[in-house]
N, C-alpha and C. Protein backbone atom coordinates (compact mmCIF):
# COMPACT_ATOMS: atom_id res chain seq x y z
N UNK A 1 0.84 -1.18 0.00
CA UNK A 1 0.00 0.00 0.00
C UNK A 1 0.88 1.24 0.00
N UNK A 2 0.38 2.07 -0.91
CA UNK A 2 1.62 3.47 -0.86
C UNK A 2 0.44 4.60 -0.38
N UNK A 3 1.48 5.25 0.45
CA UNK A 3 0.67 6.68 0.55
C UNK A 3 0.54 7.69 0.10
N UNK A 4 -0.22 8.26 0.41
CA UNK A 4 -0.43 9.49 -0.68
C UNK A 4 0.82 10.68 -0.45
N UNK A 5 1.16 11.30 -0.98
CA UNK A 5 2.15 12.22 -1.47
C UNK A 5 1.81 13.17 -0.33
N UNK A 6 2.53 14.15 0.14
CA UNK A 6 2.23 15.53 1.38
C UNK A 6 2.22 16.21 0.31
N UNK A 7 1.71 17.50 0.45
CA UNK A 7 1.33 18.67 -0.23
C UNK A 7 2.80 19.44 -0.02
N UNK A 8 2.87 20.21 -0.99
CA UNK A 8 4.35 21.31 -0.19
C UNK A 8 4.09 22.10 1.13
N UNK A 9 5.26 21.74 1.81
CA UNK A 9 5.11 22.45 2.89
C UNK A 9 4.52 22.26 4.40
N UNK A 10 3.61 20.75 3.61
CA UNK A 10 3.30 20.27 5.05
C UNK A 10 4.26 19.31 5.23
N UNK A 11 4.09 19.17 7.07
CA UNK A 11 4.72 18.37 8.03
C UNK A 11 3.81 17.34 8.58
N UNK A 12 4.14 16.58 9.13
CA UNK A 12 4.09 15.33 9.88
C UNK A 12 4.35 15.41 11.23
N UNK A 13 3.64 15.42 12.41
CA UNK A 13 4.14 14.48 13.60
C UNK A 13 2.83 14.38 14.29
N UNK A 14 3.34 13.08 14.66
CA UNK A 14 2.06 12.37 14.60
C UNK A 14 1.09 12.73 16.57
N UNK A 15 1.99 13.67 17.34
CA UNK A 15 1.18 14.03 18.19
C UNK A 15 0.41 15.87 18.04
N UNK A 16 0.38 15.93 16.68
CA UNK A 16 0.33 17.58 16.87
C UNK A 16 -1.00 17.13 15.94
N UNK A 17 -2.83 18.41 16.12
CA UNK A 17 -3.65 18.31 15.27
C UNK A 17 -3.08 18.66 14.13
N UNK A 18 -4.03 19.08 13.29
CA UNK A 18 -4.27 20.01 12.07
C UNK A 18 -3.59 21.10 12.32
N UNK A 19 -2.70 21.59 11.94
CA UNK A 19 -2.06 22.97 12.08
C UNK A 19 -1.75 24.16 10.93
N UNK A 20 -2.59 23.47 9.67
CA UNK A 20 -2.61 24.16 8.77
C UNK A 20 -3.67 25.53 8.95
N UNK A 21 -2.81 26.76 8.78
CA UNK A 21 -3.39 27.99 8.53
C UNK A 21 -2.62 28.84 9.73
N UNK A 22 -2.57 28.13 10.94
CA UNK A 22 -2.33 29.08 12.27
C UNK A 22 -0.98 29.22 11.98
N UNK A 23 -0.14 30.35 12.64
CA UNK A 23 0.77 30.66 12.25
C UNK A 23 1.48 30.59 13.87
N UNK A 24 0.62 30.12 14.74
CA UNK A 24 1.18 30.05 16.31
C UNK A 24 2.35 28.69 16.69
N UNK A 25 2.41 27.77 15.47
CA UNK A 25 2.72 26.62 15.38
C UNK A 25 4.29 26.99 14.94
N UNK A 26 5.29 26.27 15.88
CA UNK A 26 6.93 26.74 15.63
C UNK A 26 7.16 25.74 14.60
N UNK A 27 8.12 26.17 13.08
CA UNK A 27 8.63 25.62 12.39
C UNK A 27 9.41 24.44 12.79
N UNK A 28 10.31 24.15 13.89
CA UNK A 28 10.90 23.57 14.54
C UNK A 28 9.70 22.18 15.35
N UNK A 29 8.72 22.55 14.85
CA UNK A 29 7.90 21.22 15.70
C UNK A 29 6.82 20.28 15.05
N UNK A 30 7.95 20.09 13.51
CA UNK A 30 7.14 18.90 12.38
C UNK A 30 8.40 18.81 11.31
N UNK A 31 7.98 17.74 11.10
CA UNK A 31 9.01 17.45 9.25
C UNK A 31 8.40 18.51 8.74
N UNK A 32 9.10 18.85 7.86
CA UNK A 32 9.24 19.66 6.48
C UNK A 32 9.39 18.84 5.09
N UNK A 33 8.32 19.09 3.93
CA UNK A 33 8.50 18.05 3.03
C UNK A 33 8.82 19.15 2.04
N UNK A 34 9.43 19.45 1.05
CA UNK A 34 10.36 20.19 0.07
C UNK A 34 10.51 19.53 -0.93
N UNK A 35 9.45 20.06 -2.00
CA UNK A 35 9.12 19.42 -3.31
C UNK A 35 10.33 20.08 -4.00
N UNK A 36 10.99 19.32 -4.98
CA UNK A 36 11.52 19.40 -6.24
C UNK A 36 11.57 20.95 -6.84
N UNK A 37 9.75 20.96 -7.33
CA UNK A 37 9.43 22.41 -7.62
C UNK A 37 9.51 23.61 -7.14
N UNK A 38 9.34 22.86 -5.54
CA UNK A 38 9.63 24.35 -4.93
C UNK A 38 11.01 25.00 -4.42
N UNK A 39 12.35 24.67 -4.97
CA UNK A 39 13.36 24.64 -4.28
C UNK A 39 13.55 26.48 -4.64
N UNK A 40 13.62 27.20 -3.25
CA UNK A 40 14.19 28.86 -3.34
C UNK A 40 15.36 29.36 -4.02
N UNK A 41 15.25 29.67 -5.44
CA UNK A 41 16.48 30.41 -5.70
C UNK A 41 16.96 32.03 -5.59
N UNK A 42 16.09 32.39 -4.42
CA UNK A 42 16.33 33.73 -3.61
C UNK A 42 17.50 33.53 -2.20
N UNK A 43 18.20 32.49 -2.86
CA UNK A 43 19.79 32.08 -1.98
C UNK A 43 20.64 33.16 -2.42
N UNK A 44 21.95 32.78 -1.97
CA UNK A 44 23.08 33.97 -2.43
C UNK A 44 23.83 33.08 -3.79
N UNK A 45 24.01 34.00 -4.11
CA UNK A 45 24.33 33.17 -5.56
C UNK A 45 26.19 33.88 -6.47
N UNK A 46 26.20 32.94 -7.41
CA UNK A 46 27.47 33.23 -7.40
C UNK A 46 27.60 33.17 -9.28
N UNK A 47 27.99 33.82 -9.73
CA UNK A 47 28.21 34.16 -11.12
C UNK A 47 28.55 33.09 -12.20
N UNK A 48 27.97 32.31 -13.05
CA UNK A 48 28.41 31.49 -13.75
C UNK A 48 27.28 29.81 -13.16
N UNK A 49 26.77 29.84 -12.13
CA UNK A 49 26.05 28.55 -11.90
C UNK A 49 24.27 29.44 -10.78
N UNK A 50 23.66 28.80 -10.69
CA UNK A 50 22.60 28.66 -10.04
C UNK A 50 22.27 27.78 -8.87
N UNK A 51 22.25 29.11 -7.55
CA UNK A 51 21.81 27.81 -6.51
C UNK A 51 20.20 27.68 -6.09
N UNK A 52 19.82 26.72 -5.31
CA UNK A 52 18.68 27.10 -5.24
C UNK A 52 18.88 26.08 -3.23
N UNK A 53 18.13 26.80 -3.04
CA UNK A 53 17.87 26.13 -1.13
C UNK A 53 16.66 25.18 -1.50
N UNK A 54 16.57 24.64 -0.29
CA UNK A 54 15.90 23.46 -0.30
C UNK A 54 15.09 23.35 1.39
N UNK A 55 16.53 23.06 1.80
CA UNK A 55 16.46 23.57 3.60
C UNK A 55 17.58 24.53 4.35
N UNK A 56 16.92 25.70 4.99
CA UNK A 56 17.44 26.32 5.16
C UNK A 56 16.93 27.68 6.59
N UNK A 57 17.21 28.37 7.18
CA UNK A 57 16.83 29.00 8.14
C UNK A 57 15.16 29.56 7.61
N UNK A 58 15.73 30.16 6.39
CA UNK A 58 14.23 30.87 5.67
C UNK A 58 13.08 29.96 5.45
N UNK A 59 13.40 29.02 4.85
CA UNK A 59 12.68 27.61 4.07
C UNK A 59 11.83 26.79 5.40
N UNK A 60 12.72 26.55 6.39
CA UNK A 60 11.80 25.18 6.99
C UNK A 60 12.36 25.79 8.80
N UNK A 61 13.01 26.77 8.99
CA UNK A 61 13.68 27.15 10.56
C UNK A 61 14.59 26.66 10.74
N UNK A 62 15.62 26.04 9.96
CA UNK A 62 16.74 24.82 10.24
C UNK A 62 17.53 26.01 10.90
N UNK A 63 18.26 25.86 12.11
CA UNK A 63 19.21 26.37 12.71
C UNK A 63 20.36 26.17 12.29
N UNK A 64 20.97 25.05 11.76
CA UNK A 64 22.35 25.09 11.57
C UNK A 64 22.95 23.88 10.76
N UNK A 65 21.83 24.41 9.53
CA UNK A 65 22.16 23.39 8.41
C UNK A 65 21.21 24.18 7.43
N UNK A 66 21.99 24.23 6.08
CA UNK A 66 21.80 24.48 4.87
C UNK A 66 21.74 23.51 3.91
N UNK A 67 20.38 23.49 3.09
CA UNK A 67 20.72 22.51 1.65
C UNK A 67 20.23 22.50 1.01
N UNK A 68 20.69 22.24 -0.20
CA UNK A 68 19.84 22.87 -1.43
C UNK A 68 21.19 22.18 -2.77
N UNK A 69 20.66 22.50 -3.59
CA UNK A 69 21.25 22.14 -5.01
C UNK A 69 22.29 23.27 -5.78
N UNK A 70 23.17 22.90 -6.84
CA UNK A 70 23.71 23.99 -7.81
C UNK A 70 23.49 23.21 -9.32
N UNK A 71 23.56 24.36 -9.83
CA UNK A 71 23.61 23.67 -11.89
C UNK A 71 24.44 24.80 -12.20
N UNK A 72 25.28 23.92 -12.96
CA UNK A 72 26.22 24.86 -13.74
C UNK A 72 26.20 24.06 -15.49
N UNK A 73 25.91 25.32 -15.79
CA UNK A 73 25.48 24.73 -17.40
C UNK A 73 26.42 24.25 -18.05
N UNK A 74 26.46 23.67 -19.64
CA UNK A 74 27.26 22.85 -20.70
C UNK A 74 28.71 24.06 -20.73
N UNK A 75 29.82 23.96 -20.51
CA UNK A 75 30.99 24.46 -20.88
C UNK A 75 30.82 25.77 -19.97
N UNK A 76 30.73 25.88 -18.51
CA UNK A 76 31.00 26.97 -17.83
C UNK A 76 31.24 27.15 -16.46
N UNK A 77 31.96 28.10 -16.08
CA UNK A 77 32.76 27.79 -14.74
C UNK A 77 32.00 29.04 -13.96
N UNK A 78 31.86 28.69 -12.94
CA UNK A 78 31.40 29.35 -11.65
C UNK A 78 32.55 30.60 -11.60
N UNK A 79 32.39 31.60 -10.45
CA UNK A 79 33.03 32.38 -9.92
C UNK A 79 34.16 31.85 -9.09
N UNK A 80 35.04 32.52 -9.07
CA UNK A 80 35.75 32.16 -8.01
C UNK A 80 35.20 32.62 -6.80
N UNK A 81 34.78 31.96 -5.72
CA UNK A 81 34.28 32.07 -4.21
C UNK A 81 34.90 31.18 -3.18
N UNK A 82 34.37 31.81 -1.73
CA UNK A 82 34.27 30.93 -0.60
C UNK A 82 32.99 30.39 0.00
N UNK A 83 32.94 30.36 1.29
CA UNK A 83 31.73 30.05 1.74
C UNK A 83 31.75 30.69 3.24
N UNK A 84 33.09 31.27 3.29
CA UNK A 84 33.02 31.73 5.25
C UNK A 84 33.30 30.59 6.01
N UNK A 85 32.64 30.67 7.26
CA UNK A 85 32.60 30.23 8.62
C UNK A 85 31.93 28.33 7.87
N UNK A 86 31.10 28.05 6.69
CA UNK A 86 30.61 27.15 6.55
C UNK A 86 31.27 26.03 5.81
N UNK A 87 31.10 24.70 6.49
CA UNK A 87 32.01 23.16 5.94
C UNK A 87 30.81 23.15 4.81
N UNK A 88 31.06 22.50 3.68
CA UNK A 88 30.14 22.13 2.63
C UNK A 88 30.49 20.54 2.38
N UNK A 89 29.37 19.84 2.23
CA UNK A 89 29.48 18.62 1.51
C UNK A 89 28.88 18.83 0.56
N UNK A 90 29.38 18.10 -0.80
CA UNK A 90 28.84 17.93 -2.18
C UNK A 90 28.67 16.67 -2.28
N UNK A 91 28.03 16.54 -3.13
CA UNK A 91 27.06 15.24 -3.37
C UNK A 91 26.95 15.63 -5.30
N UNK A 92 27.60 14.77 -5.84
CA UNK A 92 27.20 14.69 -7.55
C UNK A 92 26.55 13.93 -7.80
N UNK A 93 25.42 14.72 -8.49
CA UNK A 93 23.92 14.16 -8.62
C UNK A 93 24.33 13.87 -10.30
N UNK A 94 24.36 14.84 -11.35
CA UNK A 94 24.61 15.10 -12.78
C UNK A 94 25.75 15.52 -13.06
N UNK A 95 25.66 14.80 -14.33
CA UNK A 95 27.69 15.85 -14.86
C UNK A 95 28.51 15.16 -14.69
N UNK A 96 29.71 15.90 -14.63
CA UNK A 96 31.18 15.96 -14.44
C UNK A 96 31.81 17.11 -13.97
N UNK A 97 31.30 17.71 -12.96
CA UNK A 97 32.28 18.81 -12.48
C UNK A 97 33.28 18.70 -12.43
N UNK A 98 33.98 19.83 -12.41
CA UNK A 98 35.42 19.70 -11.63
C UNK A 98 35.29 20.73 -10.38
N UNK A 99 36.10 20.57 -9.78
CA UNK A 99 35.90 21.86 -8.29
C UNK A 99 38.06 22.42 -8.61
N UNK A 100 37.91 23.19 -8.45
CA UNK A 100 39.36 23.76 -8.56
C UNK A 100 39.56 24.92 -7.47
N UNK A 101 40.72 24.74 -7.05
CA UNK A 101 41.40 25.00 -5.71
C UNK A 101 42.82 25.50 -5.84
N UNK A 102 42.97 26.47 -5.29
CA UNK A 102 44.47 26.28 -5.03
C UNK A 102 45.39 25.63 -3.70
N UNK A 103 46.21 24.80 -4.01
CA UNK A 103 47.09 24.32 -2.56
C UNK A 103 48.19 24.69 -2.33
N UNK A 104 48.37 25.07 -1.51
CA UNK A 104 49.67 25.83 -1.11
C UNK A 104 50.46 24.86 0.33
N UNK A 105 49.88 23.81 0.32
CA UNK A 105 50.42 23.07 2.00
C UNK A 105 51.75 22.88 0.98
N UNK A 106 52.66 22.99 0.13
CA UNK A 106 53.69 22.46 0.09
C UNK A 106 54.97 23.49 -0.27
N UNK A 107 54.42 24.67 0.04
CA UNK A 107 55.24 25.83 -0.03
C UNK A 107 54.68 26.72 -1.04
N UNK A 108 54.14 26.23 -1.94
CA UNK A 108 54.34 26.76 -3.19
C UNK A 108 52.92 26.28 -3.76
N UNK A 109 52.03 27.37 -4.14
CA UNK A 109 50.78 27.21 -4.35
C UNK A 109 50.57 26.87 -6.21
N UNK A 110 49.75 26.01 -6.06
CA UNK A 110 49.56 24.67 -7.09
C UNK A 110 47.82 24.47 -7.36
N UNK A 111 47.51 24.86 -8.58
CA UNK A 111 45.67 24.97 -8.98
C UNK A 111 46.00 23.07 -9.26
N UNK A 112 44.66 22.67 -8.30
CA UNK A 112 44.47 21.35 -8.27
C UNK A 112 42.70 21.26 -8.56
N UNK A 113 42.58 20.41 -9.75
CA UNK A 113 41.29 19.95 -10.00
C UNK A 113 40.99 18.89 -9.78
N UNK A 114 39.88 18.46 -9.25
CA UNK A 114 39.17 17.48 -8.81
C UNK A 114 37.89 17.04 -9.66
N UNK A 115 38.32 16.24 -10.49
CA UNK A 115 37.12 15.67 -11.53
C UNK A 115 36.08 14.82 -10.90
N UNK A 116 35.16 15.02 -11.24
CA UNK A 116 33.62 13.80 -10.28
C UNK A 116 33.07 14.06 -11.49
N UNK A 117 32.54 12.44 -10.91
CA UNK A 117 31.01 11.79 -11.33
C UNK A 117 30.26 12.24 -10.59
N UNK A 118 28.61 11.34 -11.03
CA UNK A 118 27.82 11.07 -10.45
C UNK A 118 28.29 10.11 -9.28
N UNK A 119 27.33 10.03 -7.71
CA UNK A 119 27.67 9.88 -6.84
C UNK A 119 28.96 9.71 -6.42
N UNK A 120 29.85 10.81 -6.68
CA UNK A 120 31.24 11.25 -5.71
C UNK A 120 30.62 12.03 -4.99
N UNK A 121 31.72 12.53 -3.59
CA UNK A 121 31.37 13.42 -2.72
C UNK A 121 32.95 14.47 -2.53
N UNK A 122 32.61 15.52 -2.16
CA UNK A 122 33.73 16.92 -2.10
C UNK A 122 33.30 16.95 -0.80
N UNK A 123 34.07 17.45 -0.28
CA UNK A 123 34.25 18.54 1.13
C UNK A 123 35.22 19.44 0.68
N UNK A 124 34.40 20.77 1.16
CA UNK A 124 34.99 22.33 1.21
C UNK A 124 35.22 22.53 2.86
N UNK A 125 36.28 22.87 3.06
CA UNK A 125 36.76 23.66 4.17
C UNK A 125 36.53 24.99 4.63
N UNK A 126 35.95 25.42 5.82
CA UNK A 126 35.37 27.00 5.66
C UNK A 126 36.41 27.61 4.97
N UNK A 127 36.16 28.79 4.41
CA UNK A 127 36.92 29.49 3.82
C UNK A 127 38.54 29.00 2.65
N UNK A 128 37.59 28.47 2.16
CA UNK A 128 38.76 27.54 0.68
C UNK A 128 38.41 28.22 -0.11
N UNK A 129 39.01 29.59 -1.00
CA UNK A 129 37.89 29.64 -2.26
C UNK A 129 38.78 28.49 -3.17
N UNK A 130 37.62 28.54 -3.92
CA UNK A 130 37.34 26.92 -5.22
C UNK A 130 36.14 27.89 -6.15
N UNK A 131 36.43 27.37 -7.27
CA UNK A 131 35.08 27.06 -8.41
C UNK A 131 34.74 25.51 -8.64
N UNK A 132 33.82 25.86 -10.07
CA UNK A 132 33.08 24.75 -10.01
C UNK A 132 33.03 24.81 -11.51
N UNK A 133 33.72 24.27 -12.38
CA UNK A 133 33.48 24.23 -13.70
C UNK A 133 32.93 23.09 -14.54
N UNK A 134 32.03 22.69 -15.13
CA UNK A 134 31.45 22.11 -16.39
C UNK A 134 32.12 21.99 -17.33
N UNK A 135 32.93 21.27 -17.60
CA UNK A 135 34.21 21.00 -18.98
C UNK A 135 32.76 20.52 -20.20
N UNK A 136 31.75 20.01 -19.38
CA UNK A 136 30.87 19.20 -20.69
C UNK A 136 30.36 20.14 -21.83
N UNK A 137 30.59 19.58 -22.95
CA UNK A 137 30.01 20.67 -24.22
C UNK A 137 28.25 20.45 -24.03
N UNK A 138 27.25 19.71 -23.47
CA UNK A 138 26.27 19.00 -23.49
C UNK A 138 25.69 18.70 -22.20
N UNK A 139 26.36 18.50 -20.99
CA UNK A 139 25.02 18.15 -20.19
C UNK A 139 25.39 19.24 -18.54
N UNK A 140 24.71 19.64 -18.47
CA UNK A 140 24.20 20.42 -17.08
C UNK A 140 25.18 19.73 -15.81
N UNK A 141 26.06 20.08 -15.19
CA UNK A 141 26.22 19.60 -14.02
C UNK A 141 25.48 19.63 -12.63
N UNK A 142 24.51 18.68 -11.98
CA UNK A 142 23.85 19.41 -10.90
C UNK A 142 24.78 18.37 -9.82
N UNK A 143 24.53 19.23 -8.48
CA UNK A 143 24.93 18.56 -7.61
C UNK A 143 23.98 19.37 -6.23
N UNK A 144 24.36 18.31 -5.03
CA UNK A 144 23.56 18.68 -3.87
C UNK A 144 24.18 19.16 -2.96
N UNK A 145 23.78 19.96 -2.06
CA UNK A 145 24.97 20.43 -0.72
C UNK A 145 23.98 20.55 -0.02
N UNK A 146 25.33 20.53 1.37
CA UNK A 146 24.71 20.26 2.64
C UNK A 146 25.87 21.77 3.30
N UNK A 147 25.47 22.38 3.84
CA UNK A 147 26.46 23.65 4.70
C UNK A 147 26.32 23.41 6.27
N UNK A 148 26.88 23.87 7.22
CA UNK A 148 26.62 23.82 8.21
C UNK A 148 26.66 25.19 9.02
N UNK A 149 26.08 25.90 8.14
CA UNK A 149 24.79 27.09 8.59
C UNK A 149 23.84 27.32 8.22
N UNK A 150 23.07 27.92 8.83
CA UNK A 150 21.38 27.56 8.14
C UNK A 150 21.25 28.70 6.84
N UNK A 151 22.13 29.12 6.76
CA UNK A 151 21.84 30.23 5.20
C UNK A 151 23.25 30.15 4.48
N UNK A 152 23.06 29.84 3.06
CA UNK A 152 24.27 30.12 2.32
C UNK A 152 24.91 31.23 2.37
N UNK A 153 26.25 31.09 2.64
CA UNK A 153 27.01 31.92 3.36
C UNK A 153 27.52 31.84 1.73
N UNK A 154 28.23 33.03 0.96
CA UNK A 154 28.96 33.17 -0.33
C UNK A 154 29.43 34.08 -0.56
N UNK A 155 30.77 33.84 -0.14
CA UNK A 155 31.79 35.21 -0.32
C UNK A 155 32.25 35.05 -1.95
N UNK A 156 31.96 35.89 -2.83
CA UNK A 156 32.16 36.24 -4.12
C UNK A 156 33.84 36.74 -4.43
N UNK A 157 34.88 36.28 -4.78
CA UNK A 157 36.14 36.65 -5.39
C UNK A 157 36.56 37.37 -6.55
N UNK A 158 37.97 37.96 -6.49
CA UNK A 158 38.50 38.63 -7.59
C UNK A 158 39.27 37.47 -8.33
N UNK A 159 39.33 36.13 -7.70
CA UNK A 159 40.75 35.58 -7.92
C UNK A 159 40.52 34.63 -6.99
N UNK A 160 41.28 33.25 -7.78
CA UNK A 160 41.77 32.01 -6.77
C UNK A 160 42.59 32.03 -5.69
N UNK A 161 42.72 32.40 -4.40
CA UNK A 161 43.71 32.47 -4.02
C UNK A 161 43.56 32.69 -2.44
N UNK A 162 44.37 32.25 -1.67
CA UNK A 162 44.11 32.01 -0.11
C UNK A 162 44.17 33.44 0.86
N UNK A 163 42.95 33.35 1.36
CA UNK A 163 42.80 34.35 2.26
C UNK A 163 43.52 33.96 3.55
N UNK A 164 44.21 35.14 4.23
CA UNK A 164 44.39 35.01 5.16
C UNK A 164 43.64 34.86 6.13
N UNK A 165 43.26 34.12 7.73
CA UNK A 165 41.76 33.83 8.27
C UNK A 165 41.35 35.19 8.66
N UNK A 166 41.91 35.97 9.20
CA UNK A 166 41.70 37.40 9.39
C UNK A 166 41.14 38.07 8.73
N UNK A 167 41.34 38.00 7.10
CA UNK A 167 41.23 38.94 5.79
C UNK A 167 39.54 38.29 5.41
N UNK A 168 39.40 36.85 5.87
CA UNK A 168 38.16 36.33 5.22
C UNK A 168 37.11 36.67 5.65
């Protein structure tokens, strides 16, 4: 037996009535179901790809977790950015990204790309700037993230290159 689908936006728990309409009811005291269609792309956004939230402080009350999706189209690279104070996990849903970085742990700073598939995973370090480029002539790269603040944090760059923690 399957059940029927939740509407956007409603929650679940199974000791609370009907709570649709009142607004006295804390976000924090039901699931949150987050259709596909409705994902917010009134996030902070970054030049060259599209993000969109999913869950997030605005979206569902999440305190201290962000998530939501990016697409970066056929043959194009993101901005160079950071993210601040926030760890990111990636999750490759579509594509072939690459994420590009500079490393400097060996004296001498070195642009290192990181090619993914579908289901690889990235971790960003607060304050790493990286892009995100689409080498594909043809298919959309999407992927999923997870932050660990409740709002996309997106510091926008001139340039690849390591901030001092002070300067970030």
């Amino acid at each position: 037996m399957s059940e029927p689908l939740t509407a956007p936006g409603e929650g679940f728990h199974p000791h609370l009535h009907d709570t649709s309409g009142r607004s006295d009811v804390p976000l924090r005291s039901r699931l949150h179901h987050v259709r596909a269609d409705s994902l917010d792309d009134g996030t902070a956004q970054t030049g060259g790809m599209r993000r969109f939230a999913a869950v997030s402080g605005r979206t569902v009350g999440s305190e201290k977790l962000w998530m939501g999706q990016t697409h970066v189209a056929p043959e194009t690279s993101s901005s160079d950015h950071h993210h601040g104070e926030s760890e990111t996990a990636i999750y490759v849903v579509g594509g072939h990204p690459e994420f590009v970085f500079l490393d400097d742990s060996g004296g001498r700073a070195e642009e290192v790309r990181l090619r993914t598939s579908p289901g690889d995973y990235v971790f960003v370090p607060p304050f790493v700037p990286h892009r995100e480029e689409n080498p594909d002539p043809r298919e959309e790269a999407v992927v999923v993230i997870a932050r660990s603040t409740q709002e996309a944090i997106v510091v926008n760059l001139p340039g690849l290159y390591a901030l001092p923690a002070e300067e970030a």
